[in-house]
PDB file of N, CA and C in Angstrom:
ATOM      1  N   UNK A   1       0.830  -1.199   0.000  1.00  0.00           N
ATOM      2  CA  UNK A   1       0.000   0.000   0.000  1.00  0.00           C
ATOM      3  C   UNK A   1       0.870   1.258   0.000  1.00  0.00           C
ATOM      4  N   UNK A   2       1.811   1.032   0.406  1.00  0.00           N
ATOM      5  CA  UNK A   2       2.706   2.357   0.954  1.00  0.00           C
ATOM      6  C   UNK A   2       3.776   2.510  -0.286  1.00  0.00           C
ATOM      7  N   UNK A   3       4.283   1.504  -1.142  1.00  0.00           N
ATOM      8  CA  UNK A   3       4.171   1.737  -2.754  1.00  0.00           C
ATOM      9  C   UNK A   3       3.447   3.164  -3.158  1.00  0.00           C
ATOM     10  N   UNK A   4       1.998   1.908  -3.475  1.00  0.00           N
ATOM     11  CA  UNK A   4       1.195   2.765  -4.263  1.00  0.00           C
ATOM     12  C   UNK A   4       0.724   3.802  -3.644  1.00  0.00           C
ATOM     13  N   UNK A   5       0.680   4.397  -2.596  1.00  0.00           N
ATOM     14  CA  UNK A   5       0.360   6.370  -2.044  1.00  0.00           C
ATOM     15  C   UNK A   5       2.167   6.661  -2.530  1.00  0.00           C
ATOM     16  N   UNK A   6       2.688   5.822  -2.597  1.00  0.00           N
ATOM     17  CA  UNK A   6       4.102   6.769  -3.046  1.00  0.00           C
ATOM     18  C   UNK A   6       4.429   6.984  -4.694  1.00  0.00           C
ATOM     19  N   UNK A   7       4.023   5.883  -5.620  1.00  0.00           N
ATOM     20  CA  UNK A   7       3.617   6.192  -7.154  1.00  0.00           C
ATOM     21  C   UNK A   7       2.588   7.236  -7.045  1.00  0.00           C
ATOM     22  N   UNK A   8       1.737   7.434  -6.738  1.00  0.00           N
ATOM     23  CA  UNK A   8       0.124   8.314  -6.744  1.00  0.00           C
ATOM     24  C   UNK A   8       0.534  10.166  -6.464  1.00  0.00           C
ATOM     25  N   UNK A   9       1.159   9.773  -5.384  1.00  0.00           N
ATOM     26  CA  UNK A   9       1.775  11.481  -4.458  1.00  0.00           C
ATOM     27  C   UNK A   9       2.858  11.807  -5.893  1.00  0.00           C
ATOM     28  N   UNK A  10       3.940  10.961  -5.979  1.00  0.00           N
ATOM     29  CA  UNK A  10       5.278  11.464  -6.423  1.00  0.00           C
ATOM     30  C   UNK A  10       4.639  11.649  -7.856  1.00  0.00           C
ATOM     31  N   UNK A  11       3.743  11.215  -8.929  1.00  0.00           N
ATOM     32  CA  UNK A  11       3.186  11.273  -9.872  1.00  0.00           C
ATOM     33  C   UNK A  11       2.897  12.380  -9.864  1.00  0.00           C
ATOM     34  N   UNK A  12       1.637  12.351  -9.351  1.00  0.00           N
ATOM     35  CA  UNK A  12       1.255  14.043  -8.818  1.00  0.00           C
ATOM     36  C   UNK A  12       1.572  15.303  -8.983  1.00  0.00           C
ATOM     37  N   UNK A  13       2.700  15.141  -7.787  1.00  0.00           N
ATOM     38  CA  UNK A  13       3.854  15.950  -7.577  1.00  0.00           C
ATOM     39  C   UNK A  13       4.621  16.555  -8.476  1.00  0.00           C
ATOM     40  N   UNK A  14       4.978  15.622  -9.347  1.00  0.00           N
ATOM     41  CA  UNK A  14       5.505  15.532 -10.693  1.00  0.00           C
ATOM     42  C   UNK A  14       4.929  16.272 -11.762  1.00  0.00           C
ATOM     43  N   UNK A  15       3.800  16.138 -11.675  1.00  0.00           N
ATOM     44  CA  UNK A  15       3.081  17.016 -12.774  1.00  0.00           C
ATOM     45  C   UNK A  15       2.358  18.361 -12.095  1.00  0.00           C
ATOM     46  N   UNK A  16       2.964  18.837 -11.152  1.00  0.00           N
ATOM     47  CA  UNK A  16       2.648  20.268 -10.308  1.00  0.00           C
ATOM     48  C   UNK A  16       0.804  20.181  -9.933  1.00  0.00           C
ATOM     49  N   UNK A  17       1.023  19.161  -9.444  1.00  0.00           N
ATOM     50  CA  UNK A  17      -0.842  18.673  -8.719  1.00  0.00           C
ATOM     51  C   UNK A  17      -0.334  19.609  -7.499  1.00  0.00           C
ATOM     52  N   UNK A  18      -1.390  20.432  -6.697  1.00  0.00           N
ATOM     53  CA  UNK A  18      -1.130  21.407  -6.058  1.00  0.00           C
ATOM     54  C   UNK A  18      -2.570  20.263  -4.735  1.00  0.00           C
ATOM     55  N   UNK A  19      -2.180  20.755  -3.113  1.00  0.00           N
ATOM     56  CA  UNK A  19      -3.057  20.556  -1.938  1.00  0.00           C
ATOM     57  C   UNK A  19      -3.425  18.935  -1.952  1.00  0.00           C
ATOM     58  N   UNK A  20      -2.217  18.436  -2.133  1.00  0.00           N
ATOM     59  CA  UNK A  20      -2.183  16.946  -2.427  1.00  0.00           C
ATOM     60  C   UNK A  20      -2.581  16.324  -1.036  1.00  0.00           C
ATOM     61  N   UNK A  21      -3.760  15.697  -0.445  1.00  0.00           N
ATOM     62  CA  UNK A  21      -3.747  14.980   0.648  1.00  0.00           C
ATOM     63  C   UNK A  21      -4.241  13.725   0.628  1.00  0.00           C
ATOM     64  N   UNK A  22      -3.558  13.325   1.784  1.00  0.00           N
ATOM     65  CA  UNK A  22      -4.220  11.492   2.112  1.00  0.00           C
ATOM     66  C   UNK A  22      -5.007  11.088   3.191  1.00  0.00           C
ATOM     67  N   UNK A  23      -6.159  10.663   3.065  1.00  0.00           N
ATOM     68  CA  UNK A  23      -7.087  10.694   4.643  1.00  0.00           C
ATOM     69  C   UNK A  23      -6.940   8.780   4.075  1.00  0.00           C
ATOM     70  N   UNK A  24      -7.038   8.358   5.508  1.00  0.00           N
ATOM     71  CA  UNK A  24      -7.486   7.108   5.533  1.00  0.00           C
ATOM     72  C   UNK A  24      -8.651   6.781   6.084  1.00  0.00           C
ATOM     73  N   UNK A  25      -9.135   6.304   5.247  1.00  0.00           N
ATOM     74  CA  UNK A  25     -10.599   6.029   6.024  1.00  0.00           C
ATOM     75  C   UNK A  25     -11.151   4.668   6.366  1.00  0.00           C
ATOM     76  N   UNK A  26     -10.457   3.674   6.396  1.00  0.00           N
ATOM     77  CA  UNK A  26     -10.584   2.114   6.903  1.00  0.00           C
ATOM     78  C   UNK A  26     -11.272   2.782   8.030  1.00  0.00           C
ATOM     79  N   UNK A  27     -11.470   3.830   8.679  1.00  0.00           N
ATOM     80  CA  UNK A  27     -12.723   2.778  10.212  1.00  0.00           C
ATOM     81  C   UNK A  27     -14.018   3.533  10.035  1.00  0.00           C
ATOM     82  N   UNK A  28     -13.331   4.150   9.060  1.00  0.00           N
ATOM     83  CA  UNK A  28     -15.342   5.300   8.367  1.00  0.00           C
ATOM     84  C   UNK A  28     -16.237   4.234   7.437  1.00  0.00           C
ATOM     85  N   UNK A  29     -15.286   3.436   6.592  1.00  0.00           N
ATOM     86  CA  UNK A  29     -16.010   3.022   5.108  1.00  0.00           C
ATOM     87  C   UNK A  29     -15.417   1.772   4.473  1.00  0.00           C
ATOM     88  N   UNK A  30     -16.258   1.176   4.150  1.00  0.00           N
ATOM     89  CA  UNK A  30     -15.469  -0.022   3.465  1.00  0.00           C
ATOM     90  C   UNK A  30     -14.918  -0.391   1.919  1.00  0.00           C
ATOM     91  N   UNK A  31     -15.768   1.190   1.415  1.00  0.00           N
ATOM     92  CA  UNK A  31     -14.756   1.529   0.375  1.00  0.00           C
ATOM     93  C   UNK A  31     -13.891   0.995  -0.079  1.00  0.00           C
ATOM     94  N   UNK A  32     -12.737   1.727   0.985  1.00  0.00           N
ATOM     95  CA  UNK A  32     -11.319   2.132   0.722  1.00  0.00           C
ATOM     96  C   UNK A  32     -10.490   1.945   1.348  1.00  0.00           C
ATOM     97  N   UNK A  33      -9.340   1.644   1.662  1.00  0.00           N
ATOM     98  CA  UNK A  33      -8.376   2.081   3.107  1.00  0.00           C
ATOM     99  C   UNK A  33      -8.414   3.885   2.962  1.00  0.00           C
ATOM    100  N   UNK A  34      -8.020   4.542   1.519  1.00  0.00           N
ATOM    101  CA  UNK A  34      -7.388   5.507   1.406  1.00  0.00           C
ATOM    102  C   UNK A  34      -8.048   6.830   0.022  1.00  0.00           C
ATOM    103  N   UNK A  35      -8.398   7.725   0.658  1.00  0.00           N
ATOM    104  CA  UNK A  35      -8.591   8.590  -0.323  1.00  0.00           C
ATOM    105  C   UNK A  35      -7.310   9.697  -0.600  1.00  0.00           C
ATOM    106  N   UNK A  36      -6.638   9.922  -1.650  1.00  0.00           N
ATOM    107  CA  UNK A  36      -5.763  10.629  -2.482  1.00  0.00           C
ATOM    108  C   UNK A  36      -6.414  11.771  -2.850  1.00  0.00           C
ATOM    109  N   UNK A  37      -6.554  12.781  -2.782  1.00  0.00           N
ATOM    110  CA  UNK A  37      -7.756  14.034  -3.288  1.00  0.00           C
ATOM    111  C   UNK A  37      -6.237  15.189  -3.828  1.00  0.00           C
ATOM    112  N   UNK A  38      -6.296  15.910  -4.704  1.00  0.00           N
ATOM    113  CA  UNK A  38      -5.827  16.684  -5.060  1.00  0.00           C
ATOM    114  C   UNK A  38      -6.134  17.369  -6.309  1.00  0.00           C
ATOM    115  N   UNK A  39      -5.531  18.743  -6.706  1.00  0.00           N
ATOM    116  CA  UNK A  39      -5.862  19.812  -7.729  1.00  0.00           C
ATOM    117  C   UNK A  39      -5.464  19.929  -8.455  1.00  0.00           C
ATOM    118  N   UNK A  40      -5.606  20.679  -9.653  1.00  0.00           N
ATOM    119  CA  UNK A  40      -5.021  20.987 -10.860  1.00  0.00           C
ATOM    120  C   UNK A  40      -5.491  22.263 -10.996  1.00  0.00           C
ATOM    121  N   UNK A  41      -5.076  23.268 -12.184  1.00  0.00           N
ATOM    122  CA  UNK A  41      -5.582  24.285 -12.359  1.00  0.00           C
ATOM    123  C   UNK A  41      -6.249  24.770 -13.491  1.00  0.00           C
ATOM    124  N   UNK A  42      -5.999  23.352 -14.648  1.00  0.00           N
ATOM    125  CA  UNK A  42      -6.910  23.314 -16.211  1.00  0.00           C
ATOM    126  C   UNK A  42      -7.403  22.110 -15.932  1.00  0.00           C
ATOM    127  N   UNK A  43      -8.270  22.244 -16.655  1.00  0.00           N
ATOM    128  CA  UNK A  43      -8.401  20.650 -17.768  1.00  0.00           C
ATOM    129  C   UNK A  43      -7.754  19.890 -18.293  1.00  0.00           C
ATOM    130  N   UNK A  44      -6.990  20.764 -18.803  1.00  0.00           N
ATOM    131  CA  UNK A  44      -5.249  19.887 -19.422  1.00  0.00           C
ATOM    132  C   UNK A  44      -4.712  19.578 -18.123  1.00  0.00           C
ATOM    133  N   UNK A  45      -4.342  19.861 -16.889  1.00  0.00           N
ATOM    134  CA  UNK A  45      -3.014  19.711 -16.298  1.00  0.00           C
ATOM    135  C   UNK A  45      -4.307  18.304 -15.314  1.00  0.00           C
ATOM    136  N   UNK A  46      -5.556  18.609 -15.098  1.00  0.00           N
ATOM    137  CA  UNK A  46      -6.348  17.523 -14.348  1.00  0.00           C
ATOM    138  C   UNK A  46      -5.954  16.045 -15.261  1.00  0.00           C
ATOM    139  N   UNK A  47      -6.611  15.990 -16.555  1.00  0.00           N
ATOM    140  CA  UNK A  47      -6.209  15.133 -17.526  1.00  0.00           C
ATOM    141  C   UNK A  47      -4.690  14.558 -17.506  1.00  0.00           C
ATOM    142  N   UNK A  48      -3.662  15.645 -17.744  1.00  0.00           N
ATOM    143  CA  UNK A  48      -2.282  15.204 -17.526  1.00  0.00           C
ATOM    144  C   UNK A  48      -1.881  14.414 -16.039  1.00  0.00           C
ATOM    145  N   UNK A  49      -1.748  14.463 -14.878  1.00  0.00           N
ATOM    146  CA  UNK A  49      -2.296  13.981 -14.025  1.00  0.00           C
ATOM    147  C   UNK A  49      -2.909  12.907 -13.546  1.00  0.00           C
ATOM    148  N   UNK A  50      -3.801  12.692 -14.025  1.00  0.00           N
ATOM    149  CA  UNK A  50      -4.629  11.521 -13.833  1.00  0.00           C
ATOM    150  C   UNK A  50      -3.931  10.391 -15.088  1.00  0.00           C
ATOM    151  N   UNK A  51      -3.452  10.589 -16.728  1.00  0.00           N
ATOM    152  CA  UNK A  51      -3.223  10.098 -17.169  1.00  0.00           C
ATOM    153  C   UNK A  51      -1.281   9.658 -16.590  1.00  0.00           C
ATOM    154  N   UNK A  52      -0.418  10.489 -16.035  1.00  0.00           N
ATOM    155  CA  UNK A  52       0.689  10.182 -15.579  1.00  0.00           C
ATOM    156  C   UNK A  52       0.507   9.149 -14.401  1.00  0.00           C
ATOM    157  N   UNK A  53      -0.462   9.104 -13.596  1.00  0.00           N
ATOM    158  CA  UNK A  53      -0.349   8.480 -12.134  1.00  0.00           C
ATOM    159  C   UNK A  53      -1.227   6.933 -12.850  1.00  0.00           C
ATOM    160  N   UNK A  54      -1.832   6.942 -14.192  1.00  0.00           N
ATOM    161  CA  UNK A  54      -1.952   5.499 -14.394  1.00  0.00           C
ATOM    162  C   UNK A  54      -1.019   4.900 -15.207  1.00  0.00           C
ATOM    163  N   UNK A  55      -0.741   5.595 -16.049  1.00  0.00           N
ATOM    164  CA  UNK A  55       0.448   5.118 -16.504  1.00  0.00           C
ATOM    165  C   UNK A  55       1.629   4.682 -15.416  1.00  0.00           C
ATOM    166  N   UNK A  56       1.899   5.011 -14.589  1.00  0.00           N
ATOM    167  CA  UNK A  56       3.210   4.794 -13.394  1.00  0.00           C
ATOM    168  C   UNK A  56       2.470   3.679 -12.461  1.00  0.00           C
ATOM    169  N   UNK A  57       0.881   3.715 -12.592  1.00  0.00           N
ATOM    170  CA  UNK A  57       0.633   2.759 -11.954  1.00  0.00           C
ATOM    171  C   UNK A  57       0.339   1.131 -12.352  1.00  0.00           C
ATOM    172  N   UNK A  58       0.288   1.481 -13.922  1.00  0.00           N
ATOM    173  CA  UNK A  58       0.580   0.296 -14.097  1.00  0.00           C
ATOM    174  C   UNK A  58       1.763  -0.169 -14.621  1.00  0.00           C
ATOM    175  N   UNK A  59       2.736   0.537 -14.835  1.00  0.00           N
ATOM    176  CA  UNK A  59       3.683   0.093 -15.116  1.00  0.00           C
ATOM    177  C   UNK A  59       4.065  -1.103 -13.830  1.00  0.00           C
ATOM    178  N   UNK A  60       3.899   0.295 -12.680  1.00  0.00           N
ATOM    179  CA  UNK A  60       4.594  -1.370 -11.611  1.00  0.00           C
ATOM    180  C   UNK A  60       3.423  -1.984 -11.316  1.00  0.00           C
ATOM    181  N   UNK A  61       2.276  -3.018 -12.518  1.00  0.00           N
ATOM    182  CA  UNK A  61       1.482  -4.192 -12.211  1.00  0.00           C
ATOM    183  C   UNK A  61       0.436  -3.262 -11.456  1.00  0.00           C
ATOM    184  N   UNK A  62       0.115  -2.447 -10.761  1.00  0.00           N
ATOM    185  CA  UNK A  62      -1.021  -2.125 -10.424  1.00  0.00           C
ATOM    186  C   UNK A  62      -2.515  -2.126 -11.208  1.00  0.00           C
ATOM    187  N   UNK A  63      -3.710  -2.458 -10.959  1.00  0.00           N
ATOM    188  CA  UNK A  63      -4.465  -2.780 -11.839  1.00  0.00           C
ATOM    189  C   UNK A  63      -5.669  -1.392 -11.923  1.00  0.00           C
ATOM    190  N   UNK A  64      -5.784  -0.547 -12.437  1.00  0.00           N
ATOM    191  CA  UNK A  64      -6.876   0.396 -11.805  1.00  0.00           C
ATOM    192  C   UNK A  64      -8.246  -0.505 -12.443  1.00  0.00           C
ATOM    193  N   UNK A  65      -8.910  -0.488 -11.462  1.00  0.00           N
ATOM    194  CA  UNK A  65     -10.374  -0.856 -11.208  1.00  0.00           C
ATOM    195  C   UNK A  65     -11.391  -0.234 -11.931  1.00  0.00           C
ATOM    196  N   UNK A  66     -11.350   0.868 -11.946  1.00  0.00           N
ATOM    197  CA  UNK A  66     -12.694   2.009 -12.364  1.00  0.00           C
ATOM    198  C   UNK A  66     -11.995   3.229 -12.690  1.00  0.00           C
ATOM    199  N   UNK A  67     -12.548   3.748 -13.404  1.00  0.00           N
ATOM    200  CA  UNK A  67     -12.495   5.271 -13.628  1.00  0.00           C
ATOM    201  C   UNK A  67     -13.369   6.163 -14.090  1.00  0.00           C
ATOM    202  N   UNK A  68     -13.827   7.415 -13.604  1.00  0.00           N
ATOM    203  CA  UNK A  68     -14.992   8.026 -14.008  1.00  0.00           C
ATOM    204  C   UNK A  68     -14.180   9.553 -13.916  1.00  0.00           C
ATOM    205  N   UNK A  69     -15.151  10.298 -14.955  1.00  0.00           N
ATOM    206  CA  UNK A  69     -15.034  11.567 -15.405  1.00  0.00           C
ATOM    207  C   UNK A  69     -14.019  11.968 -16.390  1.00  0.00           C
ATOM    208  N   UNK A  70     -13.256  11.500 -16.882  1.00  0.00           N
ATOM    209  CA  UNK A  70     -12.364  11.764 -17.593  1.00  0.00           C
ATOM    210  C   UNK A  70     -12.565  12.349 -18.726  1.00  0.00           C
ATOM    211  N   UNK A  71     -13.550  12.288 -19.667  1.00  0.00           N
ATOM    212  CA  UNK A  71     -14.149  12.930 -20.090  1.00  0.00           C
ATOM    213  C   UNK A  71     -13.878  14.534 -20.098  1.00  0.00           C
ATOM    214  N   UNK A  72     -14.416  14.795 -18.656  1.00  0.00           N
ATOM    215  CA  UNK A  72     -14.896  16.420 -18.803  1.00  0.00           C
ATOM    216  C   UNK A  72     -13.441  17.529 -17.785  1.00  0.00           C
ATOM    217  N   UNK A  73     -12.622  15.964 -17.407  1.00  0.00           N
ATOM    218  CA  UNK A  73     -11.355  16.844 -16.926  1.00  0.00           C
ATOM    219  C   UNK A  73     -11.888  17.830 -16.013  1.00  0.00           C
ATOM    220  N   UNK A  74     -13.204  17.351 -15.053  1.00  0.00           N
ATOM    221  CA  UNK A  74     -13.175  18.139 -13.628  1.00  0.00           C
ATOM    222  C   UNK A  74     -13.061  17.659 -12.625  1.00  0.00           C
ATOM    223  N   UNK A  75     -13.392  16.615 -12.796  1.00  0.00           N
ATOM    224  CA  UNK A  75     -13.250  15.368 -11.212  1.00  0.00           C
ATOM    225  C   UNK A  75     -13.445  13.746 -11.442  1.00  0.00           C
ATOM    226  N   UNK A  76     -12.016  13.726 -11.906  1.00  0.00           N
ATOM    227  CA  UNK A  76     -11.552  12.276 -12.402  1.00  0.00           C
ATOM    228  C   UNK A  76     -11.189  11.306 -11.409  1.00  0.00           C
ATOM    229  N   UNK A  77     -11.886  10.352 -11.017  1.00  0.00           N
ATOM    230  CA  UNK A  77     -11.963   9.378  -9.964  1.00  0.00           C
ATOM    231  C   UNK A  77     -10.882   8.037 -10.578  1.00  0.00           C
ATOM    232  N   UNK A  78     -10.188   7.494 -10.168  1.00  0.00           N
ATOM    233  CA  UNK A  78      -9.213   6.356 -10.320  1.00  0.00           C
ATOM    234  C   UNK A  78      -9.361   5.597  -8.915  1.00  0.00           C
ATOM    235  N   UNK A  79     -10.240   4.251  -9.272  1.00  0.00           N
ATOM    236  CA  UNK A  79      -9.776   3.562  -8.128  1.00  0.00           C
ATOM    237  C   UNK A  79      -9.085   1.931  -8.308  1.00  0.00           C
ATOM    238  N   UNK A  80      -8.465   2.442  -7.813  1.00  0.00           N
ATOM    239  CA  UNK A  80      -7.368   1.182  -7.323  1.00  0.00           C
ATOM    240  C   UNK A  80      -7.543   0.074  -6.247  1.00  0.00           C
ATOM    241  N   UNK A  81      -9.124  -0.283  -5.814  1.00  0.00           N
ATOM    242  CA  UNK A  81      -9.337  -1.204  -4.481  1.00  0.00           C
ATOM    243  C   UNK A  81      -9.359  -0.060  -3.402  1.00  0.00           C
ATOM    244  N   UNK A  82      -8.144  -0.511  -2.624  1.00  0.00           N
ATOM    245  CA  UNK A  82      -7.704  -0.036  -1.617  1.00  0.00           C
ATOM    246  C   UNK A  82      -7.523   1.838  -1.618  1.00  0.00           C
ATOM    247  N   UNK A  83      -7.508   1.877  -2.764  1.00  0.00           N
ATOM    248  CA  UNK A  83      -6.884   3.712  -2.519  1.00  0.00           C
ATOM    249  C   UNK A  83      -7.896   4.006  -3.761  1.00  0.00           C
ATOM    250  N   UNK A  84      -9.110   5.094  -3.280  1.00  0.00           N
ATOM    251  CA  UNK A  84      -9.039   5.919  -4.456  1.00  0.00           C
ATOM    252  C   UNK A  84      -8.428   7.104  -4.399  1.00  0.00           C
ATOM    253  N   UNK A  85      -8.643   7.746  -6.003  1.00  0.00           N
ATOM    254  CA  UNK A  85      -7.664   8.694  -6.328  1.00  0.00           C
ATOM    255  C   UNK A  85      -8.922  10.051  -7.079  1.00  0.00           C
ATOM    256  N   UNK A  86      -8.902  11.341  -6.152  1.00  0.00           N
ATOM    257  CA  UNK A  86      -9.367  11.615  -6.742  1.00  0.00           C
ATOM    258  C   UNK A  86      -9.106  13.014  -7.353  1.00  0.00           C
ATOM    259  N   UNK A  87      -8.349  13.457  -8.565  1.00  0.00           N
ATOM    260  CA  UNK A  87      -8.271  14.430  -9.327  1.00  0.00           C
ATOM    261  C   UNK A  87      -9.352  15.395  -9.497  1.00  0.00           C
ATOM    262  N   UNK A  88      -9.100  16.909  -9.026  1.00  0.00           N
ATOM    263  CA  UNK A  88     -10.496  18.167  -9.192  1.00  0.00           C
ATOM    264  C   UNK A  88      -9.343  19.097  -9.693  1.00  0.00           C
ATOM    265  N   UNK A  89      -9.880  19.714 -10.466  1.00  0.00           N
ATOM    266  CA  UNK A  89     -10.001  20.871 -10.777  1.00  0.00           C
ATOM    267  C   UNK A  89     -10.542  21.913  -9.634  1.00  0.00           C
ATOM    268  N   UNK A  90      -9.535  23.250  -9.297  1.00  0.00           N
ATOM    269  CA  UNK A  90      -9.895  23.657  -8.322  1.00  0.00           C
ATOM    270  C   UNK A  90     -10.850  24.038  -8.250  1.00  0.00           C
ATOM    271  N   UNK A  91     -11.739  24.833  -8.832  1.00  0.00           N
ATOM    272  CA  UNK A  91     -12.806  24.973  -8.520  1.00  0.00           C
ATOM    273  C   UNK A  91     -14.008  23.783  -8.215  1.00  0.00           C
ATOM    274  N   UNK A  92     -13.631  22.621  -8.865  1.00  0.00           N
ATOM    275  CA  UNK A  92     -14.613  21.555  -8.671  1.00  0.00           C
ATOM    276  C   UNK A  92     -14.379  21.167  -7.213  1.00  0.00           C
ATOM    277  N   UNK A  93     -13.598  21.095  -6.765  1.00  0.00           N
ATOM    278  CA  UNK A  93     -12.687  20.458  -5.432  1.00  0.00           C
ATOM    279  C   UNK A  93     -13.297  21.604  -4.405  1.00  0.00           C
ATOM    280  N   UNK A  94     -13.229  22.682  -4.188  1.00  0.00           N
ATOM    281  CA  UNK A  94     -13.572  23.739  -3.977  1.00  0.00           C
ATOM    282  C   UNK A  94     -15.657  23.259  -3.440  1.00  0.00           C
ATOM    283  N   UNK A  95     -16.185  23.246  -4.618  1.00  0.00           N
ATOM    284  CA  UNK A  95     -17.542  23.209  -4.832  1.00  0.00           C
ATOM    285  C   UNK A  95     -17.900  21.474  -3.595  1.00  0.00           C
ATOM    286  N   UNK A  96     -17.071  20.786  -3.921  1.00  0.00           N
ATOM    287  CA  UNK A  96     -17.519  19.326  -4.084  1.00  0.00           C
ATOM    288  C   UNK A  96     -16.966  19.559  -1.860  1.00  0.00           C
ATOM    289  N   UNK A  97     -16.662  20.040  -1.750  1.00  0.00           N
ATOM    290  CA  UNK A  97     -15.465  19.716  -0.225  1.00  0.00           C
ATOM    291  C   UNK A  97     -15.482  18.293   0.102  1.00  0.00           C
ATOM    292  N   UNK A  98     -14.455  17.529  -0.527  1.00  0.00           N
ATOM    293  CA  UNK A  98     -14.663  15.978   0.284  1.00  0.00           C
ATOM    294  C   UNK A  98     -14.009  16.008   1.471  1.00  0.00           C
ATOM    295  N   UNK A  99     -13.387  16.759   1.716  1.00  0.00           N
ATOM    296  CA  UNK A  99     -12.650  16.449   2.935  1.00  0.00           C
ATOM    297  C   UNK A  99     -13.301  16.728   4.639  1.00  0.00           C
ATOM    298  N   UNK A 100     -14.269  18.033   3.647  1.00  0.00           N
ATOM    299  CA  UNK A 100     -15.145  18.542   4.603  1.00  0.00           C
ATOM    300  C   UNK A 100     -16.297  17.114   4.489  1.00  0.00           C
ATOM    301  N   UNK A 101     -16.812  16.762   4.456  1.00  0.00           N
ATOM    302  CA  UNK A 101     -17.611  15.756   4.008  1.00  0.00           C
ATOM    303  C   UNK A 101     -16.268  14.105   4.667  1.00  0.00           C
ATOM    304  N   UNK A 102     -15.648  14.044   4.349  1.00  0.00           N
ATOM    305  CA  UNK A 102     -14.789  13.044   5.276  1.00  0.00           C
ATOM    306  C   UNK A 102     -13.769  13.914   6.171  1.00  0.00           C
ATOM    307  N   UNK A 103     -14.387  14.907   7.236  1.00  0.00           N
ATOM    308  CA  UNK A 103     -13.444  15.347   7.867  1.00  0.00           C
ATOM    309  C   UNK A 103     -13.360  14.286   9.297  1.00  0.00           C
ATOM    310  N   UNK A 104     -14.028  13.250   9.827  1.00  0.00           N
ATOM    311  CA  UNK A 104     -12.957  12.181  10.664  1.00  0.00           C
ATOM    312  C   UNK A 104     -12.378  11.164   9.784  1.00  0.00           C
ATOM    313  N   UNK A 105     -11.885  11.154   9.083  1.00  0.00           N
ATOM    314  CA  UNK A 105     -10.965  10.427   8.739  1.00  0.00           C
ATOM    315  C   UNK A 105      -9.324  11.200   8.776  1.00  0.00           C
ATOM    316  N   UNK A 106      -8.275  10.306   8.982  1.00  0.00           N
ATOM    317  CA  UNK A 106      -7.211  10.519   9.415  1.00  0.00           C
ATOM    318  C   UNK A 106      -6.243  11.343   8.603  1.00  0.00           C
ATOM    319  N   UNK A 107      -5.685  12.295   8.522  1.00  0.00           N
ATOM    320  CA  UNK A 107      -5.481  13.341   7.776  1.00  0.00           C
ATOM    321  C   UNK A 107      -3.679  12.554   7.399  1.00  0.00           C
ATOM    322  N   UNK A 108      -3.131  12.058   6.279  1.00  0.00           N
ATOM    323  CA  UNK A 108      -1.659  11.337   6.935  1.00  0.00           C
ATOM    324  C   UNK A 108      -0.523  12.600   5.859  1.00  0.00           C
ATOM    325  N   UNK A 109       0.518  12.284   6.543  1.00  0.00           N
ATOM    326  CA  UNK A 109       1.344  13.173   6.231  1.00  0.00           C
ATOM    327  C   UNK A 109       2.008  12.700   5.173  1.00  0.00           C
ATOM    328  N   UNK A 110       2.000  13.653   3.396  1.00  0.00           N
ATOM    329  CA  UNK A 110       2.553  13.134   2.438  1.00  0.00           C
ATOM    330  C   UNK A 110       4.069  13.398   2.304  1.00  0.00           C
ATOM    331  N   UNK A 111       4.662  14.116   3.477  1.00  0.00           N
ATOM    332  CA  UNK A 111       6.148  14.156   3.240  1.00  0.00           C
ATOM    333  C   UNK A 111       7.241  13.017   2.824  1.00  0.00           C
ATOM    334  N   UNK A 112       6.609  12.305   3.665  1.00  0.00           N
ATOM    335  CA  UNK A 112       7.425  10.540   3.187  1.00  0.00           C
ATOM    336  C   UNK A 112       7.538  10.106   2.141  1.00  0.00           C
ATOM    337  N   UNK A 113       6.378  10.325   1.245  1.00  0.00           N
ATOM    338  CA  UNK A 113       6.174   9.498   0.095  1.00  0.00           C
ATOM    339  C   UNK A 113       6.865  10.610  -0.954  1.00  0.00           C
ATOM    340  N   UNK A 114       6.986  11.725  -0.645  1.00  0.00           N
ATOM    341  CA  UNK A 114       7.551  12.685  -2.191  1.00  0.00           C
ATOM    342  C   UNK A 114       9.063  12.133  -1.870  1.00  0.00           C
TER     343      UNK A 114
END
């Protein structure tokens, strides 16, 4: 698991994804262990983004599961099982607050993984 939040973040990162965070939510939902939420500031750079962190994710064998929105490059969902991933556009991210909306879940620190 600790891999893949470190392909997902450093991907990211990589392509100047801006307010990158990781909540875990294993004792809220059975979902997920892990939501990935972060920004972009076009359409192009959401798209770029979401297309870099699957590409890197499957390179090392990771399988993504689902994906929705990609399309409209405002809030592109990638899930991976255990971790989703979810790409906004700031203003969508902004509108949508997931965090506010999963604010007990565990806020974890992405310094490790860049």
């Amino acid at each position: 698991m600790t891999e893949q939040l470190s392909i997902i973040i450093k991907s990211a990162d990589d392509k100047k994804a801006f307010d990158i965070k990781v909540l875990r939510i294993t004792k809220l939902s059975s979902i997920a262990d892990y939501f990935v939420i972060l920004s972009g500031n076009s359409q192009r750079q959401v798209m770029s983004i979401s297309d870099d962190i699957e590409e890197k994710m499957h390179n090392k064998g990771y399988e993504l599961k689902h994906k929705e929105g990609y399309s409209t490059g405002k809030w592109i969902l990638l899930d991976y099982g255990d971790i989703i991933v979810h790409v906004f556009h700031k203003e969508d991210r902004d509108f949508y607050n997931l965090e506010r909306l999963w604010a007990d879940a565990e806020d974890i620190d992405i310094e490790s993984f860049i």
